[in-house]
C-alpha atoms as a PDB file:
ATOM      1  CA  UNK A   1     129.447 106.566 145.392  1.00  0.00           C
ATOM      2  CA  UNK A   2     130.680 109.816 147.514  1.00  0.00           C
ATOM      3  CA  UNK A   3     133.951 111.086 146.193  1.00  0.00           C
ATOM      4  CA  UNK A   4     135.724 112.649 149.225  1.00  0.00           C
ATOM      5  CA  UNK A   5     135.987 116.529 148.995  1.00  0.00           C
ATOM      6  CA  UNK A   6     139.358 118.212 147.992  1.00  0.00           C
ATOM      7  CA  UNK A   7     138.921 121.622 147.736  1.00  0.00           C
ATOM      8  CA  UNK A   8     137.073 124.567 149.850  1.00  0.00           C
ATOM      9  CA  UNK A   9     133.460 124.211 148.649  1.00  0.00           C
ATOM     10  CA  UNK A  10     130.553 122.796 150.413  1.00  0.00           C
ATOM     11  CA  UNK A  11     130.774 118.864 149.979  1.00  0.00           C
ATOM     12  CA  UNK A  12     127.095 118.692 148.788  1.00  0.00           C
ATOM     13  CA  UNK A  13     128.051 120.872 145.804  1.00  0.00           C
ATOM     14  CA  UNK A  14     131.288 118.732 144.995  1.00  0.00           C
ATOM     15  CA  UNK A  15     129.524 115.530 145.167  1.00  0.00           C
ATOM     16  CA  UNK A  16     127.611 117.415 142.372  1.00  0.00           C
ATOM     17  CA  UNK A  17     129.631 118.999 140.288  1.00  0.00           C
ATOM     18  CA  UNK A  18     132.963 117.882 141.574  1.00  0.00           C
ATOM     19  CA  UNK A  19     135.919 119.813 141.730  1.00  0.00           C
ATOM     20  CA  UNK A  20     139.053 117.561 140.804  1.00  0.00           C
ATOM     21  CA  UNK A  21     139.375 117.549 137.149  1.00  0.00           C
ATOM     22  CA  UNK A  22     139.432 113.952 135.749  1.00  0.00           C
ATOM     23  CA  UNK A  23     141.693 112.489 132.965  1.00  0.00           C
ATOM     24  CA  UNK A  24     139.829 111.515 129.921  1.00  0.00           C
ATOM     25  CA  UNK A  25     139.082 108.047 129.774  1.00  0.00           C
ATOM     26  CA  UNK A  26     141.480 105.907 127.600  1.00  0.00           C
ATOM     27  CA  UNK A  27     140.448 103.782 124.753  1.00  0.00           C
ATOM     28  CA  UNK A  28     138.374 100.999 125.774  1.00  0.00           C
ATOM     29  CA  UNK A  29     140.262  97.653 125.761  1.00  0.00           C
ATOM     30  CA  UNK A  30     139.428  95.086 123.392  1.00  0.00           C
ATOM     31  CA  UNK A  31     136.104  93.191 124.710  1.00  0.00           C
ATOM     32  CA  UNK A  32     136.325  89.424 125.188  1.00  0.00           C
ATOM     33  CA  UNK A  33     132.711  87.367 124.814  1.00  0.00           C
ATOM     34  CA  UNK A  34     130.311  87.987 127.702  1.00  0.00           C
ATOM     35  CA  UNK A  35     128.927  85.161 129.203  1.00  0.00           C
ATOM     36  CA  UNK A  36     126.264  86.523 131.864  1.00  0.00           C
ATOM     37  CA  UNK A  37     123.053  86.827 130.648  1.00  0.00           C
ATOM     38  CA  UNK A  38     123.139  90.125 129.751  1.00  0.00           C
ATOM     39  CA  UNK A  39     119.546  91.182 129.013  1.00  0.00           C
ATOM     40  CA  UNK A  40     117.977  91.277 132.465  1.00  0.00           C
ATOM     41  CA  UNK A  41     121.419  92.439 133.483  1.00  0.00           C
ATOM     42  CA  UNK A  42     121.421  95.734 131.245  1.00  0.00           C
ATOM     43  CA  UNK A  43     117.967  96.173 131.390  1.00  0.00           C
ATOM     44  CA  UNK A  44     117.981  96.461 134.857  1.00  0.00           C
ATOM     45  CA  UNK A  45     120.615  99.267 134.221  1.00  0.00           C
ATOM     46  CA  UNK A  46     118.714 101.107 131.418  1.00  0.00           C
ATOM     47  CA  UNK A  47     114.910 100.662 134.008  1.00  0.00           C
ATOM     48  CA  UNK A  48     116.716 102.262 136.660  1.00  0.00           C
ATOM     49  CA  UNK A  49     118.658 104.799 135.269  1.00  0.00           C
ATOM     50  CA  UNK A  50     115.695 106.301 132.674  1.00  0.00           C
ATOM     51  CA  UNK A  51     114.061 109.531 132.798  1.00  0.00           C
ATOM     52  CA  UNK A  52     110.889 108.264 134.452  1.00  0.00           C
ATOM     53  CA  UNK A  53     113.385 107.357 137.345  1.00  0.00           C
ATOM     54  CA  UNK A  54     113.812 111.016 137.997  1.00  0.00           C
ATOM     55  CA  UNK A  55     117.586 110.970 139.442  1.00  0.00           C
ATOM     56  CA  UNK A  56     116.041 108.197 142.201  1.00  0.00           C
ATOM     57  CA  UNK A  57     116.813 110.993 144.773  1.00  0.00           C
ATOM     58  CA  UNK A  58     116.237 109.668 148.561  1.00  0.00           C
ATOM     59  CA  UNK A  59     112.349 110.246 148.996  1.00  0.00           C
ATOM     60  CA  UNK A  60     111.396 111.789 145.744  1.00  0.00           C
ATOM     61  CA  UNK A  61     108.682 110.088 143.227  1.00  0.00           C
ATOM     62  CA  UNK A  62     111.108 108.920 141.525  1.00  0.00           C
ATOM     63  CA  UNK A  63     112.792 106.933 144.390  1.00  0.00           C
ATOM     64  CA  UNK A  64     109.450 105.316 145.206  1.00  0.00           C
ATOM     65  CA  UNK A  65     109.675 104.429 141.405  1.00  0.00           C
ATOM     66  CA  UNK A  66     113.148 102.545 141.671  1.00  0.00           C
ATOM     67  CA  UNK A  67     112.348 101.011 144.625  1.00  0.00           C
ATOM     68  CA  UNK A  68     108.781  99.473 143.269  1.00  0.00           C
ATOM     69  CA  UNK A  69     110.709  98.264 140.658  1.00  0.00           C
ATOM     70  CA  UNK A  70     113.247  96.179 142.680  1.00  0.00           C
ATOM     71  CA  UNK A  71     110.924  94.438 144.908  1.00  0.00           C
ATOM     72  CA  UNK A  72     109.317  93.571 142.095  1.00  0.00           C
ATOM     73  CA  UNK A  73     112.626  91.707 140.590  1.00  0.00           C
ATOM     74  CA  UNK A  74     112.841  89.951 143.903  1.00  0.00           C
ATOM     75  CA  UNK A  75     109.537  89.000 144.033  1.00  0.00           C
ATOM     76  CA  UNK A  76     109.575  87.797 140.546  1.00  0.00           C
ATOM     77  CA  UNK A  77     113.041  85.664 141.825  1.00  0.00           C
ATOM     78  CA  UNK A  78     111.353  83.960 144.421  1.00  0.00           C
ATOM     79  CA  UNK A  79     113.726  85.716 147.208  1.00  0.00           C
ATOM     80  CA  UNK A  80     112.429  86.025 150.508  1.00  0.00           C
ATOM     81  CA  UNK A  81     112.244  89.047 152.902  1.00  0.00           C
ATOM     82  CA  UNK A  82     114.213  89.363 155.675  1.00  0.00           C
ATOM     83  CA  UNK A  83     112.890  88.409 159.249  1.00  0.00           C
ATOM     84  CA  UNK A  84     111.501  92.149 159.399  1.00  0.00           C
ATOM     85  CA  UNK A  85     110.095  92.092 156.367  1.00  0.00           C
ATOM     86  CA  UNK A  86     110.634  93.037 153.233  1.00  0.00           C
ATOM     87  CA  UNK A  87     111.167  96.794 153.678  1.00  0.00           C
ATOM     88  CA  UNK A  88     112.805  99.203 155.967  1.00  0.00           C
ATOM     89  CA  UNK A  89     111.929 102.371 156.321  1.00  0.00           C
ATOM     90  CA  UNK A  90     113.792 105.220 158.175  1.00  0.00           C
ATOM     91  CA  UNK A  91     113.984 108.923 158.491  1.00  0.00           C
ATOM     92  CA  UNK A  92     117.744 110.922 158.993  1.00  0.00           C
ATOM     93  CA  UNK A  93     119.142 113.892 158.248  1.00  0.00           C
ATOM     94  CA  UNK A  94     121.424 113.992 155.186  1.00  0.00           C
ATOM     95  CA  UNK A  95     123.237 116.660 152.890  1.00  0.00           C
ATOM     96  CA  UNK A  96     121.735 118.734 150.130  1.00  0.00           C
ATOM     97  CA  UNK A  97     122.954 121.626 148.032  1.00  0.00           C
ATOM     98  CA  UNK A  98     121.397 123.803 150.227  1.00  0.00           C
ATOM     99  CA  UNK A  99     122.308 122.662 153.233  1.00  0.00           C
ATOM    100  CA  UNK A 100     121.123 119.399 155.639  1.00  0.00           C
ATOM    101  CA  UNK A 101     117.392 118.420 155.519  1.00  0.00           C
ATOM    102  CA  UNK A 102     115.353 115.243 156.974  1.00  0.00           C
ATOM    103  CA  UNK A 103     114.981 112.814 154.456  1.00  0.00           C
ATOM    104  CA  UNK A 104     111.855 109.863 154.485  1.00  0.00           C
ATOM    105  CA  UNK A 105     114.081 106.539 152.779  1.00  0.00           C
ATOM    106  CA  UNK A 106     113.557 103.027 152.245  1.00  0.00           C
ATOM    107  CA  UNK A 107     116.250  99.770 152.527  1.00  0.00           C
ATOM    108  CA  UNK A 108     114.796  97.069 150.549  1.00  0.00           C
ATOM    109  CA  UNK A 109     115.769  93.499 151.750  1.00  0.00           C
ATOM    110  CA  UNK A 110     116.071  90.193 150.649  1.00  0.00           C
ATOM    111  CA  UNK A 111     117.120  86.410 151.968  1.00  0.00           C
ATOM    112  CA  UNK A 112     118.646  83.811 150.467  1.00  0.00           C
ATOM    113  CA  UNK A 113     119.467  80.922 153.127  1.00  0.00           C
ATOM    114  CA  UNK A 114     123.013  79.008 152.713  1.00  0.00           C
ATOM    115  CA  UNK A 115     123.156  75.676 152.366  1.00  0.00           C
ATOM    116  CA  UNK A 116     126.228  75.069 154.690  1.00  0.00           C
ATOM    117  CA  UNK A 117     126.617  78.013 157.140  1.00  0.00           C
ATOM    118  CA  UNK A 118     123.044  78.964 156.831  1.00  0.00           C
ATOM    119  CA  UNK A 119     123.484  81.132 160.659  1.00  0.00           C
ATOM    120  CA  UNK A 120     126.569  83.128 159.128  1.00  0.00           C
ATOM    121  CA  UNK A 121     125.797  85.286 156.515  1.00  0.00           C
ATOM    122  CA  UNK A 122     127.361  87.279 153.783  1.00  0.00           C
ATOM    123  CA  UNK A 123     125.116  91.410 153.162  1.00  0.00           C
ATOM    124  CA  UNK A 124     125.827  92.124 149.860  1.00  0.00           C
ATOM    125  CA  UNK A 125     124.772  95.826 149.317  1.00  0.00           C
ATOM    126  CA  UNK A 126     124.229  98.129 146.757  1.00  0.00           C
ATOM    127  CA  UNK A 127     122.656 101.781 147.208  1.00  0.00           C
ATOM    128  CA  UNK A 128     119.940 102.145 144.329  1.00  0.00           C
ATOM    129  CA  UNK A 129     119.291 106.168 144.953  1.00  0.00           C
ATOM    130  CA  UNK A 130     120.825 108.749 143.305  1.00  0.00           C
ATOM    131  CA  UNK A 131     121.321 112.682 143.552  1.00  0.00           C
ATOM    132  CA  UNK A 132     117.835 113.616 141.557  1.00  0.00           C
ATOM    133  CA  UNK A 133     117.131 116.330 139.716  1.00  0.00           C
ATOM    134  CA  UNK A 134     119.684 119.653 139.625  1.00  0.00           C
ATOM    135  CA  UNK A 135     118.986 122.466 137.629  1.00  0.00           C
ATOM    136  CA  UNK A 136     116.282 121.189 135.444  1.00  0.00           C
ATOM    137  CA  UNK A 137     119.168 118.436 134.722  1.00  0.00           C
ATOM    138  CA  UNK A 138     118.199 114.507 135.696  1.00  0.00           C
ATOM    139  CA  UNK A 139     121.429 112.860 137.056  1.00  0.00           C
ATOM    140  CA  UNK A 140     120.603 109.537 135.676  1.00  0.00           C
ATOM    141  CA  UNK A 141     123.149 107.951 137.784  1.00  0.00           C
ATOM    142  CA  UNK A 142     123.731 104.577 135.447  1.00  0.00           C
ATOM    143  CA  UNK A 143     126.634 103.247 136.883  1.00  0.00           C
ATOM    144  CA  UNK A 144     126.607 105.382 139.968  1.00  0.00           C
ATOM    145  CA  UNK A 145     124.344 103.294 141.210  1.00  0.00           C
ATOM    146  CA  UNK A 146     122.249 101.289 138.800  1.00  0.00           C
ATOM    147  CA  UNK A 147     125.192  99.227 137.805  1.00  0.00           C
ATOM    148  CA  UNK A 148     125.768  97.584 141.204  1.00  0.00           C
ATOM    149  CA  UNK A 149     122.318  96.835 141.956  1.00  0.00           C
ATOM    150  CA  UNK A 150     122.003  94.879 138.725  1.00  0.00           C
ATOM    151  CA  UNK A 151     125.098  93.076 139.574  1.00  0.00           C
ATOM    152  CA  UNK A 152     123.584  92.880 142.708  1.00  0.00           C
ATOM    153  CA  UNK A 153     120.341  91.358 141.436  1.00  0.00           C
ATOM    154  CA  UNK A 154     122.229  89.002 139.091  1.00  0.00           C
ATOM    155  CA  UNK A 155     124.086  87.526 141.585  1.00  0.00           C
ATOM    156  CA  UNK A 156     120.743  86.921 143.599  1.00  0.00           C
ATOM    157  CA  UNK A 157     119.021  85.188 140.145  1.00  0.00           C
ATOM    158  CA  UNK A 158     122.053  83.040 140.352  1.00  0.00           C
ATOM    159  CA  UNK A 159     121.872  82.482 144.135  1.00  0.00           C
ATOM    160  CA  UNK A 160     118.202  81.567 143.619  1.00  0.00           C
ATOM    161  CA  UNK A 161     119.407  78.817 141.429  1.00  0.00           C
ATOM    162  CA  UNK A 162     122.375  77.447 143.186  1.00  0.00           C
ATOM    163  CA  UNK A 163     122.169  78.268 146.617  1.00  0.00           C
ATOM    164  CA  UNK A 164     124.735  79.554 148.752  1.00  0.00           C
ATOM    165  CA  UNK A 165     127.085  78.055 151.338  1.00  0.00           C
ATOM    166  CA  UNK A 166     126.479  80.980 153.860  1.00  0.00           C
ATOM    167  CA  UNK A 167     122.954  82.542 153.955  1.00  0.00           C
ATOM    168  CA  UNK A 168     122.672  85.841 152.424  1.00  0.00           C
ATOM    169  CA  UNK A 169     120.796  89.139 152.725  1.00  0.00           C
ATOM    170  CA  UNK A 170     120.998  91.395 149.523  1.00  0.00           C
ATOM    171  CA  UNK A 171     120.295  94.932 150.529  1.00  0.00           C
ATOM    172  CA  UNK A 172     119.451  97.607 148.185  1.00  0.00           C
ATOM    173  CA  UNK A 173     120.286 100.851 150.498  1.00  0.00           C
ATOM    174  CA  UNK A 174     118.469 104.576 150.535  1.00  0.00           C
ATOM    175  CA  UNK A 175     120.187 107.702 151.043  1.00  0.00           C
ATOM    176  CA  UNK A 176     124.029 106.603 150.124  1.00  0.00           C
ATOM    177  CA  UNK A 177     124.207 110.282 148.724  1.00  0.00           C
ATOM    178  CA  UNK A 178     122.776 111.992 151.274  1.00  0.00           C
ATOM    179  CA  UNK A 179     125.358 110.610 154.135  1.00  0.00           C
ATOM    180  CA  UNK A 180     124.766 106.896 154.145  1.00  0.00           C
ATOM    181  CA  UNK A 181     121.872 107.233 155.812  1.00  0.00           C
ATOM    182  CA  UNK A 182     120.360 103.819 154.782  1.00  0.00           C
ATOM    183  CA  UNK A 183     123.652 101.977 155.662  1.00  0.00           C
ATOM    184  CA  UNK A 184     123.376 103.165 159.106  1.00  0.00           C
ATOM    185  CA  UNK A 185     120.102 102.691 159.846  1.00  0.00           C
ATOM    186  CA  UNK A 186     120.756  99.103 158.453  1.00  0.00           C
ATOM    187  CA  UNK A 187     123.343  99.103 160.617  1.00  0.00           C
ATOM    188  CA  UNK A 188     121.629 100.441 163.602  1.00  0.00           C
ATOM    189  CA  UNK A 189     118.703  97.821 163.406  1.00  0.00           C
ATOM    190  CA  UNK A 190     119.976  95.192 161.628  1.00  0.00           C
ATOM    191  CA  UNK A 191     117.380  91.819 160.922  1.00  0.00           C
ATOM    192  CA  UNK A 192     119.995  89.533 161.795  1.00  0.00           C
ATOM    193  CA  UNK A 193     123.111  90.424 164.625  1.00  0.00           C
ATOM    194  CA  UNK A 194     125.778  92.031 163.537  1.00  0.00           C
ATOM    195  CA  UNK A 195     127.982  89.118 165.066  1.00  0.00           C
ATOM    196  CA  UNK A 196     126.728  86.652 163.094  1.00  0.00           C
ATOM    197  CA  UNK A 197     127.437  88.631 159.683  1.00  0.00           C
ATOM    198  CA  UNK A 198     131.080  87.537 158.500  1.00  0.00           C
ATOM    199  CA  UNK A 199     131.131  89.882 155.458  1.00  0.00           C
ATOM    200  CA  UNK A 200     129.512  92.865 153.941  1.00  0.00           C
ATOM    201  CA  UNK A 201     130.312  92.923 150.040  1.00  0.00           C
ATOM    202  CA  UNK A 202     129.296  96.336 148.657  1.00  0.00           C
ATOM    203  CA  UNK A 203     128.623  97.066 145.086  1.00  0.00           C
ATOM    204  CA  UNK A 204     128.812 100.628 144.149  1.00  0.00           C
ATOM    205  CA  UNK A 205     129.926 101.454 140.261  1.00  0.00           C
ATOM    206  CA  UNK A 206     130.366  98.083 138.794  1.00  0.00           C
ATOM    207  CA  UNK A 207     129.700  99.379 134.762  1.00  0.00           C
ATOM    208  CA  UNK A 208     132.760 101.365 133.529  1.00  0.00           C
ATOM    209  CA  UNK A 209     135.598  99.435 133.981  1.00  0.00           C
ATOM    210  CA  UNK A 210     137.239 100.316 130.567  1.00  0.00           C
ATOM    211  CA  UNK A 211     138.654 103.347 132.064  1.00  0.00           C
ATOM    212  CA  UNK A 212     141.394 101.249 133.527  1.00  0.00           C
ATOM    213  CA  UNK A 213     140.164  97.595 133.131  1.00  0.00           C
ATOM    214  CA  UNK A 214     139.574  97.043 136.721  1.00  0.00           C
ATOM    215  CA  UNK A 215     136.921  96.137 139.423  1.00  0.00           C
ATOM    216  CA  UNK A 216     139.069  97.763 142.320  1.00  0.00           C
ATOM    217  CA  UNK A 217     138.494  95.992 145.703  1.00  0.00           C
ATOM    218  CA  UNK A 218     138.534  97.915 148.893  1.00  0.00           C
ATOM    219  CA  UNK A 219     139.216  96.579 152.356  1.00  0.00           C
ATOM    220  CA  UNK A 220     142.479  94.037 151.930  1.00  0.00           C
ATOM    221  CA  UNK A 221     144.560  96.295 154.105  1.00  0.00           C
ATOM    222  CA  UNK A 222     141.943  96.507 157.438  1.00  0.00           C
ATOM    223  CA  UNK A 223     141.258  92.599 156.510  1.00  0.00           C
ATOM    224  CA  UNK A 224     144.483  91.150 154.992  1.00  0.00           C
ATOM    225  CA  UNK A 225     142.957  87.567 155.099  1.00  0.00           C
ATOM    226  CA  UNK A 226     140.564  87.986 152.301  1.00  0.00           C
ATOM    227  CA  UNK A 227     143.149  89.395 149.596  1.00  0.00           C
ATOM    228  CA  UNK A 228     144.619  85.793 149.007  1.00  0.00           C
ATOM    229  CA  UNK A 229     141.087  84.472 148.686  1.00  0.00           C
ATOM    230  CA  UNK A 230     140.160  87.118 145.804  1.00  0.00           C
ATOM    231  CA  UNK A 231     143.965  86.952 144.296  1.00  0.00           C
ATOM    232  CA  UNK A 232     143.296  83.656 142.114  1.00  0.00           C
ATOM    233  CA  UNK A 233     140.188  84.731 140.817  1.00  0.00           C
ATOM    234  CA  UNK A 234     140.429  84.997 136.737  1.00  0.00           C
ATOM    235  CA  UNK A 235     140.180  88.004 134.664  1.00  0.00           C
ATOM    236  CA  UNK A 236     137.094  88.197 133.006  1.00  0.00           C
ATOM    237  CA  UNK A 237     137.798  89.527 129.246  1.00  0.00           C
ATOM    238  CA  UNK A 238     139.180  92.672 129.617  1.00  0.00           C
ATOM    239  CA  UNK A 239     138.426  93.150 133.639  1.00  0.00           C
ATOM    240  CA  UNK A 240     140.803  92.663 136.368  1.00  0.00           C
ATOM    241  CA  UNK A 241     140.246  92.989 139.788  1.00  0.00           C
ATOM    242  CA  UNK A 242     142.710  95.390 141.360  1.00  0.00           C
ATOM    243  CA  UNK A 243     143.200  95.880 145.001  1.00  0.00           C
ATOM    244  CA  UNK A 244     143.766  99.174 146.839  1.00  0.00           C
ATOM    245  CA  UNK A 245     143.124 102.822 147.738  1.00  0.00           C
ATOM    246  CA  UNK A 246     142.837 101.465 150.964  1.00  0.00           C
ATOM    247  CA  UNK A 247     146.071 102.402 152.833  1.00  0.00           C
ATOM    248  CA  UNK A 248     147.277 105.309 154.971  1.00  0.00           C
ATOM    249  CA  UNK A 249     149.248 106.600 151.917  1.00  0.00           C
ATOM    250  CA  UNK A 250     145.752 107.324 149.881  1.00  0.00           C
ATOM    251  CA  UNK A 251     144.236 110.357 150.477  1.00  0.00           C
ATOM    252  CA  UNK A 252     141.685 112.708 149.366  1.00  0.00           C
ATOM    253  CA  UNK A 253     139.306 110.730 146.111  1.00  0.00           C
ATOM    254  CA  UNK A 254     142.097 107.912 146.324  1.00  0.00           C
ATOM    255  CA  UNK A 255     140.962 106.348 149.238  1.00  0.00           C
ATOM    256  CA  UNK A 256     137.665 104.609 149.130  1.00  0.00           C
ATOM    257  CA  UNK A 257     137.219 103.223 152.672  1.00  0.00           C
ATOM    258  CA  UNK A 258     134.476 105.327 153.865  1.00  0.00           C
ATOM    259  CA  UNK A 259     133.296 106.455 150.058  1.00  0.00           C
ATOM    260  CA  UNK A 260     130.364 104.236 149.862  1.00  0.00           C
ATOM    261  CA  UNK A 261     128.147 102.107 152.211  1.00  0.00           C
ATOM    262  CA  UNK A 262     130.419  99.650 153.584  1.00  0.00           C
ATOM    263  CA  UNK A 263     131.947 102.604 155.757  1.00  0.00           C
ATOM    264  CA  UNK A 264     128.773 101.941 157.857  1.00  0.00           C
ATOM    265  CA  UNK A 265     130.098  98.464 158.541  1.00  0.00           C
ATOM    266  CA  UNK A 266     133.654  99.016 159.091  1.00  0.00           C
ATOM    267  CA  UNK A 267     132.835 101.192 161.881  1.00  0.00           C
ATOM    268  CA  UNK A 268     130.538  98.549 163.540  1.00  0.00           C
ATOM    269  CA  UNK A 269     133.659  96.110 163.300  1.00  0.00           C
ATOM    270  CA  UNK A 270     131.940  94.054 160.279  1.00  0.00           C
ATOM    271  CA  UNK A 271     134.694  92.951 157.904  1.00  0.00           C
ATOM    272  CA  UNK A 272     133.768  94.184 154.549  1.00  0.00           C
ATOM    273  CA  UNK A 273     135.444  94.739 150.906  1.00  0.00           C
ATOM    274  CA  UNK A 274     133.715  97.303 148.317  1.00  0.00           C
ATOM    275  CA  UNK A 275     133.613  96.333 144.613  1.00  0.00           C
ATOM    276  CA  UNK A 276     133.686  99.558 142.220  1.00  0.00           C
ATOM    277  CA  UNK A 277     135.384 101.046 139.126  1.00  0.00           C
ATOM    278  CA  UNK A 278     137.538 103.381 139.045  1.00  0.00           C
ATOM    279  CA  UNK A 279     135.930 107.704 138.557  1.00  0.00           C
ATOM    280  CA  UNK A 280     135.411 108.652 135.173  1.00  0.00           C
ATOM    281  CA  UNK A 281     134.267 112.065 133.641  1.00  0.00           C
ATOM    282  CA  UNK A 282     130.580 110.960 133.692  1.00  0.00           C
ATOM    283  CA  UNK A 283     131.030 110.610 137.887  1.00  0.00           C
ATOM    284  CA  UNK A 284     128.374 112.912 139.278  1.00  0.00           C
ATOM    285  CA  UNK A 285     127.133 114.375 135.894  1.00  0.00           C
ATOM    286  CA  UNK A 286     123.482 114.120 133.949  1.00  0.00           C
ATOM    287  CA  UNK A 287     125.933 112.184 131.444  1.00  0.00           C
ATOM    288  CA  UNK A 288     126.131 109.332 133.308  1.00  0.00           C
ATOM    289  CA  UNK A 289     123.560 107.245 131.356  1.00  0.00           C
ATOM    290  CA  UNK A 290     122.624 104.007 129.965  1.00  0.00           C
ATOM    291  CA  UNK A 291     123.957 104.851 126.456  1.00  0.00           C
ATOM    292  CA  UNK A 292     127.466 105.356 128.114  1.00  0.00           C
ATOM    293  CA  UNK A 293     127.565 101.674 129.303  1.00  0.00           C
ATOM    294  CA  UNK A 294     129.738  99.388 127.385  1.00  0.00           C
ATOM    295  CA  UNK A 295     127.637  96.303 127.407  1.00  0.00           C
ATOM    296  CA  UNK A 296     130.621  93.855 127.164  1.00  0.00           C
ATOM    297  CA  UNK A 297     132.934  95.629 129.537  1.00  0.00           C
ATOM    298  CA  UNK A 298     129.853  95.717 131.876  1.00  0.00           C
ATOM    299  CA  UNK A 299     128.885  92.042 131.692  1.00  0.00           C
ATOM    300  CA  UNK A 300     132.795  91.090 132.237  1.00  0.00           C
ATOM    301  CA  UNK A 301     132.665  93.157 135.417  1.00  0.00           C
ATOM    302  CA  UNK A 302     129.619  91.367 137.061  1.00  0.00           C
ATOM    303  CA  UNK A 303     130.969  88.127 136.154  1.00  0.00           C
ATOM    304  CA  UNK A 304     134.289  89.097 137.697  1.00  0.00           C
ATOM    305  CA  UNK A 305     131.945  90.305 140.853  1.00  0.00           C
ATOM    306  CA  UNK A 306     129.970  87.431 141.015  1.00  0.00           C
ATOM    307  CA  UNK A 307     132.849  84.716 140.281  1.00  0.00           C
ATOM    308  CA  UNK A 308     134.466  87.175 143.663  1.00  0.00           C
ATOM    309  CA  UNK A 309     131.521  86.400 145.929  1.00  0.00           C
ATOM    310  CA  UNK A 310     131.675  82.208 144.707  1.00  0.00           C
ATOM    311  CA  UNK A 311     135.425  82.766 146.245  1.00  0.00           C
ATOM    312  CA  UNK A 312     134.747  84.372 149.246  1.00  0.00           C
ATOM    313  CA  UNK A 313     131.653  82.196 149.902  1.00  0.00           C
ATOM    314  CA  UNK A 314     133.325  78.966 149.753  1.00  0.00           C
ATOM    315  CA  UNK A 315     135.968  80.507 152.192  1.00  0.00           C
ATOM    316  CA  UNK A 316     134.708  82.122 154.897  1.00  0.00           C
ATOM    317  CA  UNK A 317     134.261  80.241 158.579  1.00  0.00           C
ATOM    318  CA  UNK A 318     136.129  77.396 157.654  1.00  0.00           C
END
């Protein structure tokens, strides 16, 4: 996730280091029983986000790494490739500490034909890179990103199973960090036209929802139909789903609307609503790692994802 910029240094450098101080976290709320199953869903998290992963900066070893390792879970699920294939692979210029640079990524794509709409369909999107390596320091990037592409991949086991009513492409993006630059190029060259997608559902920091004990959704304000839809949908445990810091009055970090990768899609006039927890003082840092995950709080947060997408699914293009 980019956090927008609030004071006078170089954005590259705040999306490292930041430059708003953040509140400590408060206690974590009292778990309830997950009911996910939680070991491919964590162990997704802990594959992505280890040392050997190398920060999965956009083009870097340890990028290639991630990315191996995701087509291999879709593989492994039995989920097609989109009409173009399985990968797509772009080149764009995006931000770096020292300045802008061209940077070689990959989109990784996957389908998952609906059962009653099967020529609408719903891109759920995650970005799997991460900032790299800074300093000799590996930015593990655990729930900024790792966490919503294993919600991401849960919800496609569970599509796999049961499938959906509209068709559905799950997109794990490159570049988010660098400027979006795999959300564009998506974008740009979709597999599918962009008329026929109703929804884009991005995933971006799905893990740490004890710091407030929500899953805040983004995007009821510019589409005020979908908020009723998502209203009704039950708490998991301790996790909530909260809706805002999407209207004129938020400003600066508090408004998420072009934070993460469904900014790409709002401006190409796709509907979309982003998924994501609220900042916390690992945002950003090497010390955002597996160990820092609260397993419970974690699986309550995909299920409250997942049980979001059943909602929206059964609604859409009645």
């Amino acid at each position: 996730m980019i956090r927008p910029t609030v004071c006078s240094i170089p954005l590259a450098v705040a999306l490292l280091i930041g430059c708003t101080p953040i509140s400590p976290a408060p206690p974590a709320l009292a778990p309830a029983a997950p009911t996910v199953a939680a070991s491919p869903l964590l162990d997704d998290v802990r594959i992505l986000s280890g040392d050997d992963m190398q920060g999965r900066d956009t083009g870097s070893e340890g990028g290639e790494r991630a990315r191996a390792y995701i087509v291999s879970r879709l593989e492994a699920m039995g989920v097609q490739p989109a009409p173009f294939g399985r990968l797509q692979p772009f080149q764009a210029p995006g931000r770096t500490r020292e300045g802008v640079k061209r940077f070689n990524g990959v989109n990784i794509v996957g389908l998952i034909p609906g059962a009653r709409v099967a020529d609408r369909y719903i891109v759920v999107t995650a970005h799997y890179d991460h900032v790299g390596v800074n300093d000799g320091q590996i930015y593990h990037g655990a729930d900024d990103n790792a966490s919503g592409v294993a919600t991401m991949l849960e919800l496609a086991r569970r599509l796999k199973a049961n499938p959906p009513e509209h068709s559905v492409l799950i997109v794990a993006l490159d570049g988010e960090e660098r400027g979006l630059l795999g959300a564009r190029e998506f974008v740009k060259a979709p597999p599918v036209p962009l008329s026929a997608v109703s929804l884009n559902l991005n995933f971006d920091m799905t893990a740490r929802a004890e710091t407030d004990g929500h899953l805040w959704v983004t995007g009821t304000y510019q589409h005020p139909d979908l908020r009723p839809i998502l209203q009704p949908v039950t708490a998991q445990g301790a996790v909530s789903f909260a809706f805002g810091k999407d209207t004129p009055r938020d400003t600066g970090e508090n408004n998420w609307v072009d934070a993460s990768d469904h900014a790409a899609f709002h401006a190409a006039g796709v509907p979309f609503l982003y998924m994501g927890v609220d900042y916390h003082p690992d945002y950003h840092r090497p010390s955002d790692t597996f160990e820092r995950i609260d397993p419970i709080v974690f699986t309550q947060a995909t299920e409250l994802a997942i049980a979001g997408f059943h909602a929206l699914d059964r609604a859409l293009d009645r």
